[in-house]
Protein backbone atom coordinates (compact mmCIF):
# COMPACT_ATOMS: atom_id res chain seq x y z
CA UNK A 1 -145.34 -30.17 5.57
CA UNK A 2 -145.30 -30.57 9.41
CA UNK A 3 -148.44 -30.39 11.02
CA UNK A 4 -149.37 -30.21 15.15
CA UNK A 5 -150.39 -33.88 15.70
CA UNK A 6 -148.38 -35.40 12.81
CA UNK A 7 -145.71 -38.10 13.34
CA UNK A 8 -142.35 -38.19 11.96
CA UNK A 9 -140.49 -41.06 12.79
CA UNK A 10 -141.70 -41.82 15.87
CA UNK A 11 -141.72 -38.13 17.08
CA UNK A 12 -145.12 -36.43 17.61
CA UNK A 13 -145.45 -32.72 16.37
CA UNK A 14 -146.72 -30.84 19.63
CA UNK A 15 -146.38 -27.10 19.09
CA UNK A 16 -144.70 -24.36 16.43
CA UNK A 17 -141.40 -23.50 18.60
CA UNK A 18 -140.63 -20.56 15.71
CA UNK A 19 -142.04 -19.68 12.47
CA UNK A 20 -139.59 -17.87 9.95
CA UNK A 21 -139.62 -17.09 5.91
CA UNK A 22 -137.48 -20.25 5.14
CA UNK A 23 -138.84 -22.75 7.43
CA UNK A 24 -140.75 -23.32 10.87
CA UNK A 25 -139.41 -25.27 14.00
CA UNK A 26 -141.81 -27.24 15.97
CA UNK A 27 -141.44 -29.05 19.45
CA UNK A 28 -141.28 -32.72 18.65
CA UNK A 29 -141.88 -35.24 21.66
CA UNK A 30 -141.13 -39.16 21.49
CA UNK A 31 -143.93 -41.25 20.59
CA UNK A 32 -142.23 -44.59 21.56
CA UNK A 33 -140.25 -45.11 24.77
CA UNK A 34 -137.08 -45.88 22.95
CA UNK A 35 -137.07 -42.87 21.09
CA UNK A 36 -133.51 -42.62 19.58
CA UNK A 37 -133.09 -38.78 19.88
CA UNK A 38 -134.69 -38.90 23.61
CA UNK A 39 -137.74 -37.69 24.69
CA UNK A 40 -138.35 -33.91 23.10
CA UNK A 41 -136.09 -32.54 20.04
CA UNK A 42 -136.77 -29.42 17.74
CA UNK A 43 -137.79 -30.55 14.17
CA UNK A 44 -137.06 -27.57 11.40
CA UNK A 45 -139.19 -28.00 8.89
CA UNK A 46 -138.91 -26.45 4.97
CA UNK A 47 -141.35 -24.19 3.69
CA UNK A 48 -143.38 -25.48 1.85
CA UNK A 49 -143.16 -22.44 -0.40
CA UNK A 50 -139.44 -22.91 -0.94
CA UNK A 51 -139.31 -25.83 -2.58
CA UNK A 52 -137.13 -24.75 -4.75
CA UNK A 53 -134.22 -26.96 -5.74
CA UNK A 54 -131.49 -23.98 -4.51
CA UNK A 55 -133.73 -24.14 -0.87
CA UNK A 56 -133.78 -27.51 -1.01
CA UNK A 57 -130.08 -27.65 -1.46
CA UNK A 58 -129.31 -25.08 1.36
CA UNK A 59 -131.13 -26.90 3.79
CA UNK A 60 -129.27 -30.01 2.84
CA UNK A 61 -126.31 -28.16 3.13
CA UNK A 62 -126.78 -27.20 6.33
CA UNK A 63 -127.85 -30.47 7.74
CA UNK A 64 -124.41 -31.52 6.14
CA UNK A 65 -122.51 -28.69 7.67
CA UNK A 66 -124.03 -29.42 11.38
CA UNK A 67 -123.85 -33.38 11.40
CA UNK A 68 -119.98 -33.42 11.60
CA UNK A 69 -120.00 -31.00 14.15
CA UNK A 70 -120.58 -31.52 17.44
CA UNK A 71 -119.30 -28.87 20.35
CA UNK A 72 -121.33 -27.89 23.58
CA UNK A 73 -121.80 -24.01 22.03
CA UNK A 74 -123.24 -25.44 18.23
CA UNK A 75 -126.83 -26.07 18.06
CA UNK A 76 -126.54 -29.93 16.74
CA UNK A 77 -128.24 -31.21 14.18
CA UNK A 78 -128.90 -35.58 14.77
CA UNK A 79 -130.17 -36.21 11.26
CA UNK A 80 -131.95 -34.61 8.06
CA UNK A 81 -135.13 -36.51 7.55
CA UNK A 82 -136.95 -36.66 4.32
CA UNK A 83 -140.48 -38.09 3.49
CA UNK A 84 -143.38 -37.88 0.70
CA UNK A 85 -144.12 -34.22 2.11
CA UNK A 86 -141.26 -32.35 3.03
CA UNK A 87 -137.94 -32.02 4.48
CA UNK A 88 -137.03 -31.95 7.90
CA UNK A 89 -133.86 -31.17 10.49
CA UNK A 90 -134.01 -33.36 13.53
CA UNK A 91 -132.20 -30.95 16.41
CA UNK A 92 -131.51 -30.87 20.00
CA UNK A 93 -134.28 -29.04 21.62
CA UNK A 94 -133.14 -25.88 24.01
CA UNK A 95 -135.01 -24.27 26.35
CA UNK A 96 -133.90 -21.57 25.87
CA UNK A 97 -134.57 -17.98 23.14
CA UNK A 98 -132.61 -16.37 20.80
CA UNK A 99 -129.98 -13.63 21.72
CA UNK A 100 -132.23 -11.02 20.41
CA UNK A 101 -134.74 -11.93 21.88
CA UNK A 102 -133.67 -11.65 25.59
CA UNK A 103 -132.09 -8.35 24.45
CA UNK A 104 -135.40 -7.10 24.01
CA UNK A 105 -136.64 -8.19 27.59
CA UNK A 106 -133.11 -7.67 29.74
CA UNK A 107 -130.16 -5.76 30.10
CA UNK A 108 -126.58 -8.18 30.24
CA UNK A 109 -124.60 -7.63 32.80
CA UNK A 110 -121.01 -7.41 32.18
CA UNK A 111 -120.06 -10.30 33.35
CA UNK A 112 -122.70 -12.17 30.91
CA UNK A 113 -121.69 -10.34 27.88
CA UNK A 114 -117.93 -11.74 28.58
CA UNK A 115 -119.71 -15.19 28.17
CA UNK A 116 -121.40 -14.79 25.81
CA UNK A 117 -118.51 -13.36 23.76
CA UNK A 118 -116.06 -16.41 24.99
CA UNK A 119 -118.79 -19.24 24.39
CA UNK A 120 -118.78 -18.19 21.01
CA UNK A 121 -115.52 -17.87 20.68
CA UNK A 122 -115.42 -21.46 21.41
CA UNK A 123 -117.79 -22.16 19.44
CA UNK A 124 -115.50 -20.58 16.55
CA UNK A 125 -112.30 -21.59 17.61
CA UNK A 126 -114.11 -25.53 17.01
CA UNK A 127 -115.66 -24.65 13.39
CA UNK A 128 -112.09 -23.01 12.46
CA UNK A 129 -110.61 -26.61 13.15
CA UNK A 130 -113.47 -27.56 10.61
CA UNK A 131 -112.95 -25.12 7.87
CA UNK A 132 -116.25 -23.70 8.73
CA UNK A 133 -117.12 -20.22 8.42
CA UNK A 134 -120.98 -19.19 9.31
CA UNK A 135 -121.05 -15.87 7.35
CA UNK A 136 -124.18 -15.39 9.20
CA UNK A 137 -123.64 -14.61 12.83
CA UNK A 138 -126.10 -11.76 14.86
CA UNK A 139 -128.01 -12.18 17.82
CA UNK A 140 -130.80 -14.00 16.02
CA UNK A 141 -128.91 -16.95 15.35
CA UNK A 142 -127.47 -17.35 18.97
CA UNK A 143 -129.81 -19.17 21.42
CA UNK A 144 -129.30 -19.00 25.53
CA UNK A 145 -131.05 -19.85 28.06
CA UNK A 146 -132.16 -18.11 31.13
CA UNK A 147 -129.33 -18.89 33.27
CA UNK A 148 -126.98 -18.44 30.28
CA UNK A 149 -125.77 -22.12 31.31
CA UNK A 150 -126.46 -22.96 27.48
CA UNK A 151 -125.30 -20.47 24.95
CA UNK A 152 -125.14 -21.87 21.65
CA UNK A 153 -124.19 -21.29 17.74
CA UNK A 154 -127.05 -21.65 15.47
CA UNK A 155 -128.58 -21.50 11.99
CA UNK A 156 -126.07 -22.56 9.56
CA UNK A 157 -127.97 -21.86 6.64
CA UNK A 158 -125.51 -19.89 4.60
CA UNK A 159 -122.62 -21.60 6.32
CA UNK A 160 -119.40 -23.08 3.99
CA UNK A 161 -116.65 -25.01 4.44
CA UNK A 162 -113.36 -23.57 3.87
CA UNK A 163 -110.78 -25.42 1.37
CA UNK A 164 -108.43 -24.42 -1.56
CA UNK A 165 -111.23 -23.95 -4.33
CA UNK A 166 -114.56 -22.14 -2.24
CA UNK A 167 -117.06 -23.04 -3.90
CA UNK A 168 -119.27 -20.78 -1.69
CA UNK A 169 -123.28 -20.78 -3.21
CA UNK A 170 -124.08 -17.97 -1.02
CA UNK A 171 -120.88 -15.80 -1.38
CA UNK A 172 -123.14 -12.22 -0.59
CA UNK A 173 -125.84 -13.97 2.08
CA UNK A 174 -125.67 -12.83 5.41
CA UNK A 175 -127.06 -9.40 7.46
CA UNK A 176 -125.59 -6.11 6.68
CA UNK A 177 -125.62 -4.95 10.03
CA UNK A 178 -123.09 -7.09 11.16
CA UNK A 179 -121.06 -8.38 7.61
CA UNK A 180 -117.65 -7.61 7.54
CA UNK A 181 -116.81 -5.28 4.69
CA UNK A 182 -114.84 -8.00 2.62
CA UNK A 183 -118.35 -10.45 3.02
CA UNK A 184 -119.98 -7.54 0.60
CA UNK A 185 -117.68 -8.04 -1.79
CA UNK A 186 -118.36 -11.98 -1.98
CA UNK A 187 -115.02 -12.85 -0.19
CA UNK A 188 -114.91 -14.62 3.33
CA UNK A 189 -112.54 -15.83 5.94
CA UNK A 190 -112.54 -16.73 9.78
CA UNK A 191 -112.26 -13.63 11.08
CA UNK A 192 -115.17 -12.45 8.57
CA UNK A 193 -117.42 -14.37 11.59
CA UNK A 194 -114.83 -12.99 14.32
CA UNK A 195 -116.00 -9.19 12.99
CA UNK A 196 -119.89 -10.46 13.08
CA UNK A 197 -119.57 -11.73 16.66
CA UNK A 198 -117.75 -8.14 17.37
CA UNK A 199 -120.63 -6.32 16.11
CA UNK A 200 -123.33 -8.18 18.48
CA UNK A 201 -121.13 -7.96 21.27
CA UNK A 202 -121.27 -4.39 20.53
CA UNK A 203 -124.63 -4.22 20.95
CA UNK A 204 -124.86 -5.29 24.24
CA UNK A 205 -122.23 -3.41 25.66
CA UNK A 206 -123.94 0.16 24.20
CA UNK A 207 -126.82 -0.93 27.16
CA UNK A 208 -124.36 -0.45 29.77
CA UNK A 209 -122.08 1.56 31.95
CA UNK A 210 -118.38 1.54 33.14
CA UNK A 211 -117.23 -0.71 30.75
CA UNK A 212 -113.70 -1.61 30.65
CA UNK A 213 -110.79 0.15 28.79
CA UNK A 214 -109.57 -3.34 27.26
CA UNK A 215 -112.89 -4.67 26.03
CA UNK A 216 -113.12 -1.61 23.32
CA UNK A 217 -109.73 -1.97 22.84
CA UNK A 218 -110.56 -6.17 21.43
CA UNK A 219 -113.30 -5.35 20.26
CA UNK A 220 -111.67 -2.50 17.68
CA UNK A 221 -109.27 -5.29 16.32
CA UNK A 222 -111.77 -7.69 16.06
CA UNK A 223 -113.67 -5.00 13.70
CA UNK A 224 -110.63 -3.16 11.53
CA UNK A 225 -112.03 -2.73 7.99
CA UNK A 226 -109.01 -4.60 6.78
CA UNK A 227 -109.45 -8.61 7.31
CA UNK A 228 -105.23 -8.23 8.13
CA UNK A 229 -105.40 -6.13 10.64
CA UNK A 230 -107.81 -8.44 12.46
CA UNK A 231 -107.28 -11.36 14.85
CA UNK A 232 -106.38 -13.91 12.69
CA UNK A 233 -108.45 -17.00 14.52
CA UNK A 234 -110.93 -17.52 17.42
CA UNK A 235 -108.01 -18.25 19.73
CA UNK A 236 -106.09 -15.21 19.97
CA UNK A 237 -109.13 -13.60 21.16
CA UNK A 238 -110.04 -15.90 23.42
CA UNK A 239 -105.95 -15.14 24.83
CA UNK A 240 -106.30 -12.02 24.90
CA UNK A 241 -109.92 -11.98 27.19
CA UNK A 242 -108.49 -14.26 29.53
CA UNK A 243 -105.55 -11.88 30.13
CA UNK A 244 -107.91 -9.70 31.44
CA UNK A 245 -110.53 -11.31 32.63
């Protein structure tokens, strides 16, 4: 397990960044010069009481998932790291907090909700080209910073990849809140994460006034019950936001 003023390959463990049920994420700075990730990254570390082989497969899953991808709004993942005591995600470290919590210190302006909605959208429009689907998106697993210059995807850990035969080992996972209705029943597809993202957008717009007409009016087909009457992909949302905005 990681420890403050342990090295893993070459990166010193400074501080606990986040501590969750499944794993922790510490600030990790270079302890060599030529430091391959550069000087500070974020190192996720397992639980040490999951160390169960289905954890221990997850997490390797979603080391997989997040090492082919690589897109300005996806938290990327450089390389999954394993020694005697644990197992380890080497990440790009953000300054930056999670989407809920800057909810819980700030009000979004409406201009900032629209990019936070399109970044994403981005962000899905890229994992779509993939065959990714998340299956896990809320305001927890989105991480901005101050400015909102960085707004990016994150947590993968129930994430699949889409192909004729889904084998998908988490086919209920997610948060109930913001799961499509077909995602309770174990089945999935792109605009499964399309409704999630709806949801949290949702959110932020019920902390504001004077919202515009057309925003509700996206956001309802982004959220019909029935996965046919949604938007069928990232990108016809995305065309239909810059049509107004």
């Amino acid at each position: 397990m990681a420890r403050v003023g342990n090295i893993i390959e070459n990166y010193l463990i400074e501080k606990v960044i986040w501590q969750g049920s499944t794993s922790t994420i510490y600030l990790g700075k270079a302890d060599l010069s030529n430091a391959e990730y550069g000087q500070y990254i974020a190192i996720k570390a397992l639980s040490s009481r999951k160390t169960s082989s289905s954890y221990i497969r997850q997490f390797k899953r979603e080391a997989k998932i997040l090492m082919t991808l690589s897109h300005p709004n996806i938290l990327k993942i450089f390389k999954f790291v394993k020694n005697s005591e644990n197992f380890y995600h080497f990440m790009e470290y953000i300054d930056g907090k999670s989407l809920r919590r800057v909810m819980m210190e700030k009000i979004f302006s409406f201009e900032e909700i629209i990019k936070i909605f399109k970044s994403n959208l981005y962000a899905l429009e890229y994992m779509e080209k993939n065959k990714i689907i998340h299956k896990d998106i809320k305001p927890e697993n989105i991480i901005v910073s101050d400015d909102l210059q960085i707004i990016k995807l994150a947590d993968f850990g129930f994430a699949t990849k889409k192909s004729f035969f889904i084998l998908d080992h988490f086919p209920y996972a997610g948060t109930e809140q913001y799961m499509a209705p077909e995602r309770k029943r174990g089945k999935m597809d792109y605009n499964s994460d399309i409704y999630s993202l709806a949801k949290t957008i949702e959110e932020l717009l019920a902390k504001i006034q004077n919202v515009p007409d057309f925003i509700y009016y996206i956001l309802s087909k982004c959220t019909k019950l029935s996965p046919k009457e949604r938007y069928q992909n990232a990108g016809l949302v995305l065309e239909d936001l810059k049509n107004f905005t």
